[in-house]
PDB file of N, CA and C in Angstrom:
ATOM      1  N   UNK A   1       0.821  -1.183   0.000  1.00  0.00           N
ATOM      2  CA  UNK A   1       0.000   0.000   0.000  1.00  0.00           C
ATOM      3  C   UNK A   1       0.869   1.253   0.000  1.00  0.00           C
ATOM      4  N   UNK A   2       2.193   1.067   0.992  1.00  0.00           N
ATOM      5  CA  UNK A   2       2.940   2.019   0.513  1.00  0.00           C
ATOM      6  C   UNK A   2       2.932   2.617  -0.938  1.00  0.00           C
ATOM      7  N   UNK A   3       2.804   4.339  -0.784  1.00  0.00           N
ATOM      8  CA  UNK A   3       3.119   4.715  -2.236  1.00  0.00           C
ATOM      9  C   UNK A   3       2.173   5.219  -3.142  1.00  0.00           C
ATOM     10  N   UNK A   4       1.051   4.176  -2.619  1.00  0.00           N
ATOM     11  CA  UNK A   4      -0.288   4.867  -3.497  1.00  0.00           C
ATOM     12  C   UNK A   4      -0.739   6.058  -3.071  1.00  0.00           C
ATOM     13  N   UNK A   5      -1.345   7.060  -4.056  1.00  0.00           N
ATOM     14  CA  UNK A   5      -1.429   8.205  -3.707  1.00  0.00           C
ATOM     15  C   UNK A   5      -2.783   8.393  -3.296  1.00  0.00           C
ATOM     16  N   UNK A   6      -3.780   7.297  -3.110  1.00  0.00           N
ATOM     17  CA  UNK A   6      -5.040   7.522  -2.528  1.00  0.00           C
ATOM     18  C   UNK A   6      -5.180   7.177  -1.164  1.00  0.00           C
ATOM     19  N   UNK A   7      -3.669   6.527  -0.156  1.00  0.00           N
ATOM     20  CA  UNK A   7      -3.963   6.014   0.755  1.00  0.00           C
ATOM     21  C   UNK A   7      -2.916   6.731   1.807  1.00  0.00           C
ATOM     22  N   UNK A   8      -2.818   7.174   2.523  1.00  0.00           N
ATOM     23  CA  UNK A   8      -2.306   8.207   3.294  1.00  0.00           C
ATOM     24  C   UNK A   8      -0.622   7.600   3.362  1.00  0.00           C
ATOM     25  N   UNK A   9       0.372   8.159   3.158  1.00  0.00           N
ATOM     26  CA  UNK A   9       1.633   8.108   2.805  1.00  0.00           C
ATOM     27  C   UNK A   9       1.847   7.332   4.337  1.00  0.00           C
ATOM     28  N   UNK A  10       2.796   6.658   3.890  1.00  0.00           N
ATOM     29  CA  UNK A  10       3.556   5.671   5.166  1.00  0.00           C
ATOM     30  C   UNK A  10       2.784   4.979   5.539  1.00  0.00           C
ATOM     31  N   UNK A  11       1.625   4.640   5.547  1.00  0.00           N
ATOM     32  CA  UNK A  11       0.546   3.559   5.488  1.00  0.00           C
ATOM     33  C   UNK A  11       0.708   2.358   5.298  1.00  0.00           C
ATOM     34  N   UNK A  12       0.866   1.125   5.758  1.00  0.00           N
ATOM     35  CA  UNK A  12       0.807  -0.476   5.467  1.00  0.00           C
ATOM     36  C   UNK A  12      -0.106  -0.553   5.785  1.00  0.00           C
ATOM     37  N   UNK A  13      -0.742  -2.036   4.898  1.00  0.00           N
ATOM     38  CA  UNK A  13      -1.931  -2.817   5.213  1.00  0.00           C
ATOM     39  C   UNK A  13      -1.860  -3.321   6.823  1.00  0.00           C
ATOM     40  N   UNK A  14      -0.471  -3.450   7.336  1.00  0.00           N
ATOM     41  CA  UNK A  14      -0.008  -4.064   8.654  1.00  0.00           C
ATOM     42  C   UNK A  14      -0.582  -3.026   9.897  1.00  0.00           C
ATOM     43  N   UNK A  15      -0.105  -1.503   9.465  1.00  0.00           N
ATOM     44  CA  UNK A  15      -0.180  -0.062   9.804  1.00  0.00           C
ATOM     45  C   UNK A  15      -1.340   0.138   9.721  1.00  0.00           C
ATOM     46  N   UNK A  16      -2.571  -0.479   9.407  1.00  0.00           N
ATOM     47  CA  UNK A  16      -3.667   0.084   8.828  1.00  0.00           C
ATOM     48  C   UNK A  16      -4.602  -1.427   9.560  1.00  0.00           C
ATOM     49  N   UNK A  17      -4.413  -1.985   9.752  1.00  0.00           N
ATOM     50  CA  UNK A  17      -5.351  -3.266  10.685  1.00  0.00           C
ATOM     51  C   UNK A  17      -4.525  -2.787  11.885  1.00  0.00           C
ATOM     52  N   UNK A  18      -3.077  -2.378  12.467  1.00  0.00           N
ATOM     53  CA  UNK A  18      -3.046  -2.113  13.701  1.00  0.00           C
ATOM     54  C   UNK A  18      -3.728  -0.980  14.350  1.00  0.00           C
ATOM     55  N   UNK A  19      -3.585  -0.107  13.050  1.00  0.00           N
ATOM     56  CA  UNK A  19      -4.477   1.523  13.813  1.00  0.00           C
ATOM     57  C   UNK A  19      -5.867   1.327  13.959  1.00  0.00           C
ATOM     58  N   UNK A  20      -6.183   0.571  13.735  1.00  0.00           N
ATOM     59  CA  UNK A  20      -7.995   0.046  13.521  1.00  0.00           C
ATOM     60  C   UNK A  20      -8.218  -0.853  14.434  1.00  0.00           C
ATOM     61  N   UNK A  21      -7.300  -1.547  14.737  1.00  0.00           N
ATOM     62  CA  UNK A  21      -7.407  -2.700  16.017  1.00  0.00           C
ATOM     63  C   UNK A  21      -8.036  -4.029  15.597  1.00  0.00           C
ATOM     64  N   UNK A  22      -7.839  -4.163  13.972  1.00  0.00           N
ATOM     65  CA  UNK A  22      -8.476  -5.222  13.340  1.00  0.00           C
ATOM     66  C   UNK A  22      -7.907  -6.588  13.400  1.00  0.00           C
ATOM     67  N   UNK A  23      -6.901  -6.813  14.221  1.00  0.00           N
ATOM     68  CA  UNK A  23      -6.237  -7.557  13.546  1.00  0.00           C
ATOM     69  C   UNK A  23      -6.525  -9.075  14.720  1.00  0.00           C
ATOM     70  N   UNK A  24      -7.267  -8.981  15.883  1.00  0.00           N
ATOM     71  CA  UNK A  24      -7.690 -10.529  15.991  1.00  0.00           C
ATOM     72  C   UNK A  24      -8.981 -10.603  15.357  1.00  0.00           C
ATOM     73  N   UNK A  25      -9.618  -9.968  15.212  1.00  0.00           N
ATOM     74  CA  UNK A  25     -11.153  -9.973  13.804  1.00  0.00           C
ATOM     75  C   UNK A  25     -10.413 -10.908  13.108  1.00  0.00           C
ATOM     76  N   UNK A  26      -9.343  -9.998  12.306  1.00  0.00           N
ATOM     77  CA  UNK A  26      -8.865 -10.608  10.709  1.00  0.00           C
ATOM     78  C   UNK A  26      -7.957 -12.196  11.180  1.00  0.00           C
ATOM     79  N   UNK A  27      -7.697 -12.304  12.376  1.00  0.00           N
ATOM     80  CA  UNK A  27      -6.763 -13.665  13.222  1.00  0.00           C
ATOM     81  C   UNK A  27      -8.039 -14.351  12.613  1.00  0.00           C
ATOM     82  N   UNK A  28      -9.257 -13.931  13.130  1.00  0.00           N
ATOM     83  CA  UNK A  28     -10.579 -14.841  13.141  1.00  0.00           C
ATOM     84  C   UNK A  28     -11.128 -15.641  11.977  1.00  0.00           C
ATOM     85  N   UNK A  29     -11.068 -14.620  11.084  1.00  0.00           N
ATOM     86  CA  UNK A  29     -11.296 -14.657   9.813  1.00  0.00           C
ATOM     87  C   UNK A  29      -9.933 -16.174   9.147  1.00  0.00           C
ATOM     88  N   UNK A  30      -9.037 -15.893   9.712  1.00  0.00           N
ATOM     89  CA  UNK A  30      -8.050 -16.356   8.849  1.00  0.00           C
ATOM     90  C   UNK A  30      -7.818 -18.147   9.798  1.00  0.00           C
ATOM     91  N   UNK A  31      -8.294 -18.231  10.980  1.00  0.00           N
ATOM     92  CA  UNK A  31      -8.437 -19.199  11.142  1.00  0.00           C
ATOM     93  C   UNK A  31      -9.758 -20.057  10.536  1.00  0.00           C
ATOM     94  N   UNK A  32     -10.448 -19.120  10.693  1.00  0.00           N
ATOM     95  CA  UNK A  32     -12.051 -20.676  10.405  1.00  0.00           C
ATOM     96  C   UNK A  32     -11.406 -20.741   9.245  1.00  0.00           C
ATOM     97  N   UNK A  33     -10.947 -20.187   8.147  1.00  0.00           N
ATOM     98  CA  UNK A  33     -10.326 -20.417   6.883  1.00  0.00           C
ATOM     99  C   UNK A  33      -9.713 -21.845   7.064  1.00  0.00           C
ATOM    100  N   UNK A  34      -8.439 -22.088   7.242  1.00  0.00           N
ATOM    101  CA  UNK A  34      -7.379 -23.069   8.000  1.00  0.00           C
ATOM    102  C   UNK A  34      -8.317 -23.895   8.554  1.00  0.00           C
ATOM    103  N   UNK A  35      -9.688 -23.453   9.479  1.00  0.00           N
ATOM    104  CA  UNK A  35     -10.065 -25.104   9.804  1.00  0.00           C
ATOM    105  C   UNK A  35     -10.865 -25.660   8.558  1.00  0.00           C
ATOM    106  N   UNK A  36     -11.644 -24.911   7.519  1.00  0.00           N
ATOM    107  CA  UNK A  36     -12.210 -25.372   6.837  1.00  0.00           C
ATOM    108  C   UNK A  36     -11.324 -26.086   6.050  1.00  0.00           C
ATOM    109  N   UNK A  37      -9.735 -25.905   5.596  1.00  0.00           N
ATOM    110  CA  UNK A  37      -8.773 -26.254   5.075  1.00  0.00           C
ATOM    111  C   UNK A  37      -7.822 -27.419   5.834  1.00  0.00           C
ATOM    112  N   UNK A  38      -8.858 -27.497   6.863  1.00  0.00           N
ATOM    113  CA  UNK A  38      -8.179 -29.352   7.300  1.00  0.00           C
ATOM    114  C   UNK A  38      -7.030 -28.449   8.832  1.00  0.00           C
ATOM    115  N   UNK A  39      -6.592 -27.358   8.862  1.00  0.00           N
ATOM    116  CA  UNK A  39      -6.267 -26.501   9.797  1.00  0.00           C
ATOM    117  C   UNK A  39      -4.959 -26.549   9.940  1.00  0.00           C
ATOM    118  N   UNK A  40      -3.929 -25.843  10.757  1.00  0.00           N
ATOM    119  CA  UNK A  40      -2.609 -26.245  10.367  1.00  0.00           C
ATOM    120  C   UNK A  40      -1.801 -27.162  10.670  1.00  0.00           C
ATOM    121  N   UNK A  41      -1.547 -27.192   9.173  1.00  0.00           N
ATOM    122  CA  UNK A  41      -0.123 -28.625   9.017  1.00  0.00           C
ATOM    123  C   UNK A  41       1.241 -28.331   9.726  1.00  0.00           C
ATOM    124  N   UNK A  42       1.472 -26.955   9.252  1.00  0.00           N
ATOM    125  CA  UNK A  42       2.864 -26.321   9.231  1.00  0.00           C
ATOM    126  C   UNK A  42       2.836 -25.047   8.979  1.00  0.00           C
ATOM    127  N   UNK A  43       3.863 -24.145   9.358  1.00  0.00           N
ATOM    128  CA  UNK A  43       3.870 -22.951   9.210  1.00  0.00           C
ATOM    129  C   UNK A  43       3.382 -22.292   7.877  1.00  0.00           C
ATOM    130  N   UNK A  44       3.874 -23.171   6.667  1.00  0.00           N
ATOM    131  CA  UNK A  44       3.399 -22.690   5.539  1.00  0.00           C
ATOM    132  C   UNK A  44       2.087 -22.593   5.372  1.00  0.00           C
ATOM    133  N   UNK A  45       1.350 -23.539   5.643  1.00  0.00           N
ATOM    134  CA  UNK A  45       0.020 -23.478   5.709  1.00  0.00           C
ATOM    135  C   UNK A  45      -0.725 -22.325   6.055  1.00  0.00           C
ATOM    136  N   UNK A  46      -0.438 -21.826   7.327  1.00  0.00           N
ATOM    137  CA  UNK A  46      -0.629 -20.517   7.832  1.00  0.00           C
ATOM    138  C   UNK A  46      -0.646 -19.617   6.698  1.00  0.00           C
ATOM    139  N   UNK A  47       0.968 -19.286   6.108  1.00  0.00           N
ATOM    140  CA  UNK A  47       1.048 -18.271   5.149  1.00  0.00           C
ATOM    141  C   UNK A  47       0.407 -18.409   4.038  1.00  0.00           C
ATOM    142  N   UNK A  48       0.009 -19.497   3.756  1.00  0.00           N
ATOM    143  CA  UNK A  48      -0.995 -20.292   2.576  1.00  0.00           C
ATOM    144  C   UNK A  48      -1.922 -19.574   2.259  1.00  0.00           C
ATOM    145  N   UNK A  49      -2.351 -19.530   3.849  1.00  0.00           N
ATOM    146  CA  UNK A  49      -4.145 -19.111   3.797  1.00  0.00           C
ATOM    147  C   UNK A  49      -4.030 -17.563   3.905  1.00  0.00           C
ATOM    148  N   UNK A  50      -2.856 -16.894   4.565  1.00  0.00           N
ATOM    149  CA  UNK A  50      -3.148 -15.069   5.168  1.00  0.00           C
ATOM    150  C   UNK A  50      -2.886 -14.810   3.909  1.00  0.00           C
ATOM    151  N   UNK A  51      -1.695 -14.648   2.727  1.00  0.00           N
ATOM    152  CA  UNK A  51      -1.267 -13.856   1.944  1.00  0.00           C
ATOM    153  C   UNK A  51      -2.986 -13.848   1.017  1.00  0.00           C
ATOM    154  N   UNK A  52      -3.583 -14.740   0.511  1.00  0.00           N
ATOM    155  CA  UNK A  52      -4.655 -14.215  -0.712  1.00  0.00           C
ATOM    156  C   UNK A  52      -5.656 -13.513   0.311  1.00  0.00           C
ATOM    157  N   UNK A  53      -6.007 -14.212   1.643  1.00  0.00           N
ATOM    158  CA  UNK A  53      -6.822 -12.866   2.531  1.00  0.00           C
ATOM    159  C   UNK A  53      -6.779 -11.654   2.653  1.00  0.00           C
ATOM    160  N   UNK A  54      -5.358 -11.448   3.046  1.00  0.00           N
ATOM    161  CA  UNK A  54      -4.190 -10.059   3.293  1.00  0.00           C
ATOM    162  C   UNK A  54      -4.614  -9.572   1.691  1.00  0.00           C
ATOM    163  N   UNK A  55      -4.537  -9.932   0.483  1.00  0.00           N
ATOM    164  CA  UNK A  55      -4.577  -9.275  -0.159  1.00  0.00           C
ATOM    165  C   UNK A  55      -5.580  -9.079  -1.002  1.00  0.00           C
ATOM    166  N   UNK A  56      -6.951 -10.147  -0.856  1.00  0.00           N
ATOM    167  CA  UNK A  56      -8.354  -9.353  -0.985  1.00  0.00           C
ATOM    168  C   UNK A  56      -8.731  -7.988   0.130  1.00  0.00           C
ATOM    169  N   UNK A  57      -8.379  -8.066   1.019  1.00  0.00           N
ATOM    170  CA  UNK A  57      -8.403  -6.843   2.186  1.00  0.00           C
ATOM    171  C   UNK A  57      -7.986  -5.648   1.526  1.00  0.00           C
ATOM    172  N   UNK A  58      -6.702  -5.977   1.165  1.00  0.00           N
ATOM    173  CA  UNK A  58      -6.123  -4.663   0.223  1.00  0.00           C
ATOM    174  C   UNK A  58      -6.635  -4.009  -0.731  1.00  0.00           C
ATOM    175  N   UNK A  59      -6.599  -4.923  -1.384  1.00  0.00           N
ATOM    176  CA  UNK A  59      -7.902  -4.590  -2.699  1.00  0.00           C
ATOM    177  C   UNK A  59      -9.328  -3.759  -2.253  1.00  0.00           C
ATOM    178  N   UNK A  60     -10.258  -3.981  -1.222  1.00  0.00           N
ATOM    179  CA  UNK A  60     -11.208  -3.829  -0.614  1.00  0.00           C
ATOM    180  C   UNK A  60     -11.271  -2.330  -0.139  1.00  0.00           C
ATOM    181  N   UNK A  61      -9.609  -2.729   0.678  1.00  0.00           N
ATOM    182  CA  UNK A  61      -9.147  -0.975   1.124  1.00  0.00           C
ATOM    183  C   UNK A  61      -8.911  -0.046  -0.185  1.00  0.00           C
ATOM    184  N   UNK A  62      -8.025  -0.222  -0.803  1.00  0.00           N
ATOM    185  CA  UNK A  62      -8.132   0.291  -2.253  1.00  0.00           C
ATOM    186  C   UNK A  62      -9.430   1.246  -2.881  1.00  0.00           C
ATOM    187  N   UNK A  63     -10.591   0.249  -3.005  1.00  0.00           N
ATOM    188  CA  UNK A  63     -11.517   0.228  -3.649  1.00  0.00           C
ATOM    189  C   UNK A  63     -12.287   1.378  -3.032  1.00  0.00           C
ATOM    190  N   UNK A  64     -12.748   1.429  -1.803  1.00  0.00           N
ATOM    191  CA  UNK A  64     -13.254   1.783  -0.904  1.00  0.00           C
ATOM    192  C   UNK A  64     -12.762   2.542  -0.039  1.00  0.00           C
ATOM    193  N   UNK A  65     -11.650   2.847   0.024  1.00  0.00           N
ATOM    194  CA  UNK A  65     -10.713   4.305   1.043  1.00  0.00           C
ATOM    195  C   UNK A  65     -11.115   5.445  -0.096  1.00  0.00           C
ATOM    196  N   UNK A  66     -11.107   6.558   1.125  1.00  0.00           N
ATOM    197  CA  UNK A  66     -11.408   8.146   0.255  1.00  0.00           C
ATOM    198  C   UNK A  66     -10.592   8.799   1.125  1.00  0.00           C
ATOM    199  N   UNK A  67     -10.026  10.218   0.202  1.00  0.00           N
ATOM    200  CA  UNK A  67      -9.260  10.819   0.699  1.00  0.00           C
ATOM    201  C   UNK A  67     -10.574  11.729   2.293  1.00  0.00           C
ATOM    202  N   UNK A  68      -9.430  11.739   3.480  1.00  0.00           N
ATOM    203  CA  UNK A  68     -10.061  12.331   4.526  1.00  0.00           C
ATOM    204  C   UNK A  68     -10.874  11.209   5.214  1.00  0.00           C
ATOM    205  N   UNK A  69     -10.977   9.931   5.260  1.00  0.00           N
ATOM    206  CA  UNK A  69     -11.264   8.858   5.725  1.00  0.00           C
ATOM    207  C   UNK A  69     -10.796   9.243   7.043  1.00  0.00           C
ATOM    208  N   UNK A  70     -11.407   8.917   8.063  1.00  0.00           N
ATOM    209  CA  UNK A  70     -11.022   8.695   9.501  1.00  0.00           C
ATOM    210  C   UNK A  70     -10.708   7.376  10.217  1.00  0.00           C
ATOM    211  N   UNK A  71      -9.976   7.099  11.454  1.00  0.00           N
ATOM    212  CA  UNK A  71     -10.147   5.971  11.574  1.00  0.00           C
ATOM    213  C   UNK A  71     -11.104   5.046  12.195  1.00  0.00           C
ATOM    214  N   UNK A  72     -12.188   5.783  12.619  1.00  0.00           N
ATOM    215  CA  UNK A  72     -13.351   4.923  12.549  1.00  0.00           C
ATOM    216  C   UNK A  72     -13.533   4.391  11.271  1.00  0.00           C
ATOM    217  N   UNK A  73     -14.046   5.457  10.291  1.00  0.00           N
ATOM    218  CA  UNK A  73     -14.534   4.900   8.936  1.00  0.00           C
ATOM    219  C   UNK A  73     -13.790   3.833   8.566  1.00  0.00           C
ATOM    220  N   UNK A  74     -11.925   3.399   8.767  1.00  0.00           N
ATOM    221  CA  UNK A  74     -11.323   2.716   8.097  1.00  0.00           C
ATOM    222  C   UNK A  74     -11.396   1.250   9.030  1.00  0.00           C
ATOM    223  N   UNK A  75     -12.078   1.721  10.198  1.00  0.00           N
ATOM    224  CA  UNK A  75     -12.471   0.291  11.413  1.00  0.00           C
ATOM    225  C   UNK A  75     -13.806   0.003  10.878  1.00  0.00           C
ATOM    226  N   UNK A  76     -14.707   0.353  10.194  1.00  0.00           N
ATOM    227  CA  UNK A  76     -15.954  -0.231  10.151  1.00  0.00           C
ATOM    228  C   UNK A  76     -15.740  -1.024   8.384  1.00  0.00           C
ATOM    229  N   UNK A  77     -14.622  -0.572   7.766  1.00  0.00           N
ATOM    230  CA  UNK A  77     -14.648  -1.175   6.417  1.00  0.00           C
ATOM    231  C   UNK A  77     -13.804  -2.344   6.517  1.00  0.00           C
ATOM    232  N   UNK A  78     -12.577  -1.927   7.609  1.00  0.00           N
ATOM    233  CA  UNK A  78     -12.058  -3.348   7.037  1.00  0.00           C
ATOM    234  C   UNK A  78     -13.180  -4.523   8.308  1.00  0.00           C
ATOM    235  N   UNK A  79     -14.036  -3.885   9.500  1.00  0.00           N
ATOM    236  CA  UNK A  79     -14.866  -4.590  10.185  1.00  0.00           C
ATOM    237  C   UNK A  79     -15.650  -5.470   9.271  1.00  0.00           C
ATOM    238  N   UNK A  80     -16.409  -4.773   8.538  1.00  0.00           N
ATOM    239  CA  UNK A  80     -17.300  -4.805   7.652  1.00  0.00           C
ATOM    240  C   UNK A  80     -17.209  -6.053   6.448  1.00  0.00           C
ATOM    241  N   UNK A  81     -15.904  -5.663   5.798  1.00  0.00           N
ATOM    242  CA  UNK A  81     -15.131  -6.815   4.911  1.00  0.00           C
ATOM    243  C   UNK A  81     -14.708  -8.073   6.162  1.00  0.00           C
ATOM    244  N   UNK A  82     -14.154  -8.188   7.171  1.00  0.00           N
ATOM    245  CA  UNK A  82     -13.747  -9.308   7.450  1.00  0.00           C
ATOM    246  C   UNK A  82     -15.255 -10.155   8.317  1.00  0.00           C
ATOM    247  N   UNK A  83     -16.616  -9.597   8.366  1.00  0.00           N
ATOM    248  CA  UNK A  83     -17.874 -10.065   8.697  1.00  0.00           C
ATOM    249  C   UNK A  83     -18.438 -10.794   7.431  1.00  0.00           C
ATOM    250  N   UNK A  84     -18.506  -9.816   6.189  1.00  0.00           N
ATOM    251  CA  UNK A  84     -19.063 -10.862   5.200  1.00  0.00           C
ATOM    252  C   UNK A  84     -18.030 -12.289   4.671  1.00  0.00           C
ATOM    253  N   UNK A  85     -16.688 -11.785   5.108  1.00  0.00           N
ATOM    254  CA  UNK A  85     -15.895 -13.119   4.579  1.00  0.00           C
ATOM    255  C   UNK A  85     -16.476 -14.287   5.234  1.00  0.00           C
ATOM    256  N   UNK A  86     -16.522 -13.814   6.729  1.00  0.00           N
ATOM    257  CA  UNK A  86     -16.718 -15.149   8.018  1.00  0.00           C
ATOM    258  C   UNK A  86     -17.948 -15.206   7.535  1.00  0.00           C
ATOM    259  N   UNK A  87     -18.972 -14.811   7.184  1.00  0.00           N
ATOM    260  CA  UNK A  87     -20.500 -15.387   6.968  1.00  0.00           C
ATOM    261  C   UNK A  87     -20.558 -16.167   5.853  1.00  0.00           C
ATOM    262  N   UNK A  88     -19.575 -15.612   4.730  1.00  0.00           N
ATOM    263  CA  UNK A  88     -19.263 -16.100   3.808  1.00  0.00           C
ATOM    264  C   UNK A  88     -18.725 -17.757   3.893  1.00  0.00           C
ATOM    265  N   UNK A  89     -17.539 -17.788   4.799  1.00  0.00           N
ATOM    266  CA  UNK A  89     -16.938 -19.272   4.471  1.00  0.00           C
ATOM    267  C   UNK A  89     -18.210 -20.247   6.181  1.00  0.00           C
ATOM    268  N   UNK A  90     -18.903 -19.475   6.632  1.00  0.00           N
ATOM    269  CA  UNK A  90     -19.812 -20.390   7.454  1.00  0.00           C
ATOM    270  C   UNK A  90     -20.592 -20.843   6.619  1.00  0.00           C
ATOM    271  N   UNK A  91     -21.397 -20.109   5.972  1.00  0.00           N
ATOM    272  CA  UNK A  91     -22.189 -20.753   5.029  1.00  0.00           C
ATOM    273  C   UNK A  91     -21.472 -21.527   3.899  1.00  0.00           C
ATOM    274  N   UNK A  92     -20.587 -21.715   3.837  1.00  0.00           N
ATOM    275  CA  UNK A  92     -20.039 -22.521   3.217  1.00  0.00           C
ATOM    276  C   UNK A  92     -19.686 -22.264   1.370  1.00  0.00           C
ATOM    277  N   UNK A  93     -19.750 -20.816   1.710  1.00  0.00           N
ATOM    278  CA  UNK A  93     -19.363 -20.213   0.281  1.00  0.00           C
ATOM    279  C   UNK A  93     -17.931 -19.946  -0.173  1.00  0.00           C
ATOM    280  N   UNK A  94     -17.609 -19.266  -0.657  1.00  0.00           N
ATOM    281  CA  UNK A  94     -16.302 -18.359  -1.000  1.00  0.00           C
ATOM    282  C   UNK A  94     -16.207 -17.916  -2.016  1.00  0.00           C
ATOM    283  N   UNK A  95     -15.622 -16.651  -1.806  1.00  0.00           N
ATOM    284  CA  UNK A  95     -15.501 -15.837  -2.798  1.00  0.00           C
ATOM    285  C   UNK A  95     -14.623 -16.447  -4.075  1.00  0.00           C
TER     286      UNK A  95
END
């Protein structure tokens, strides 16, 4: 995310779930993942499942950040995105 000029300079996706406090939500999200996926084998596994999460999130933020965003607004979107994922893989869908 660094770099882009729509997302506030010095910004990581990392920087940006910590300032929001998203990040056992997105733990949440990224485990039922892993159990639906038989759960972890090995470390790789882990990274298996976060990197395409981590980077539909991004995308999401992308899509959906506006300049002058606050950080509520940026806690209820990535909130928001990591609720329909989990309803998403309960019901047994996926994107």
């Amino acid at each position: 995310m660094h770099g882009d000029p729509d997302i506030p300079a010095g910004l990581t996706l990392e920087n940006i779930i910590d300032l929001t406090g998203e990040f056992e939500h997105l733990n949440e999200l990224v485990v039922l993942h892993l159990e639906r996926e038989g759960g972890i084998t090995c470390p790789e596994s882990y990274f298996n499942a976060v990197h395409p999460i981590l980077d539909l999130l991004e995308v999401e933020i992308r899509l959906r950040y506006h300049p002058g965003m606050d950080e509520r607004e940026m806690k209820l979107l990535i909130q928001d995105w990591i609720d329909e994922e989990i309803a998403l893989l309960k019901s047994g869908r996926e994107r």
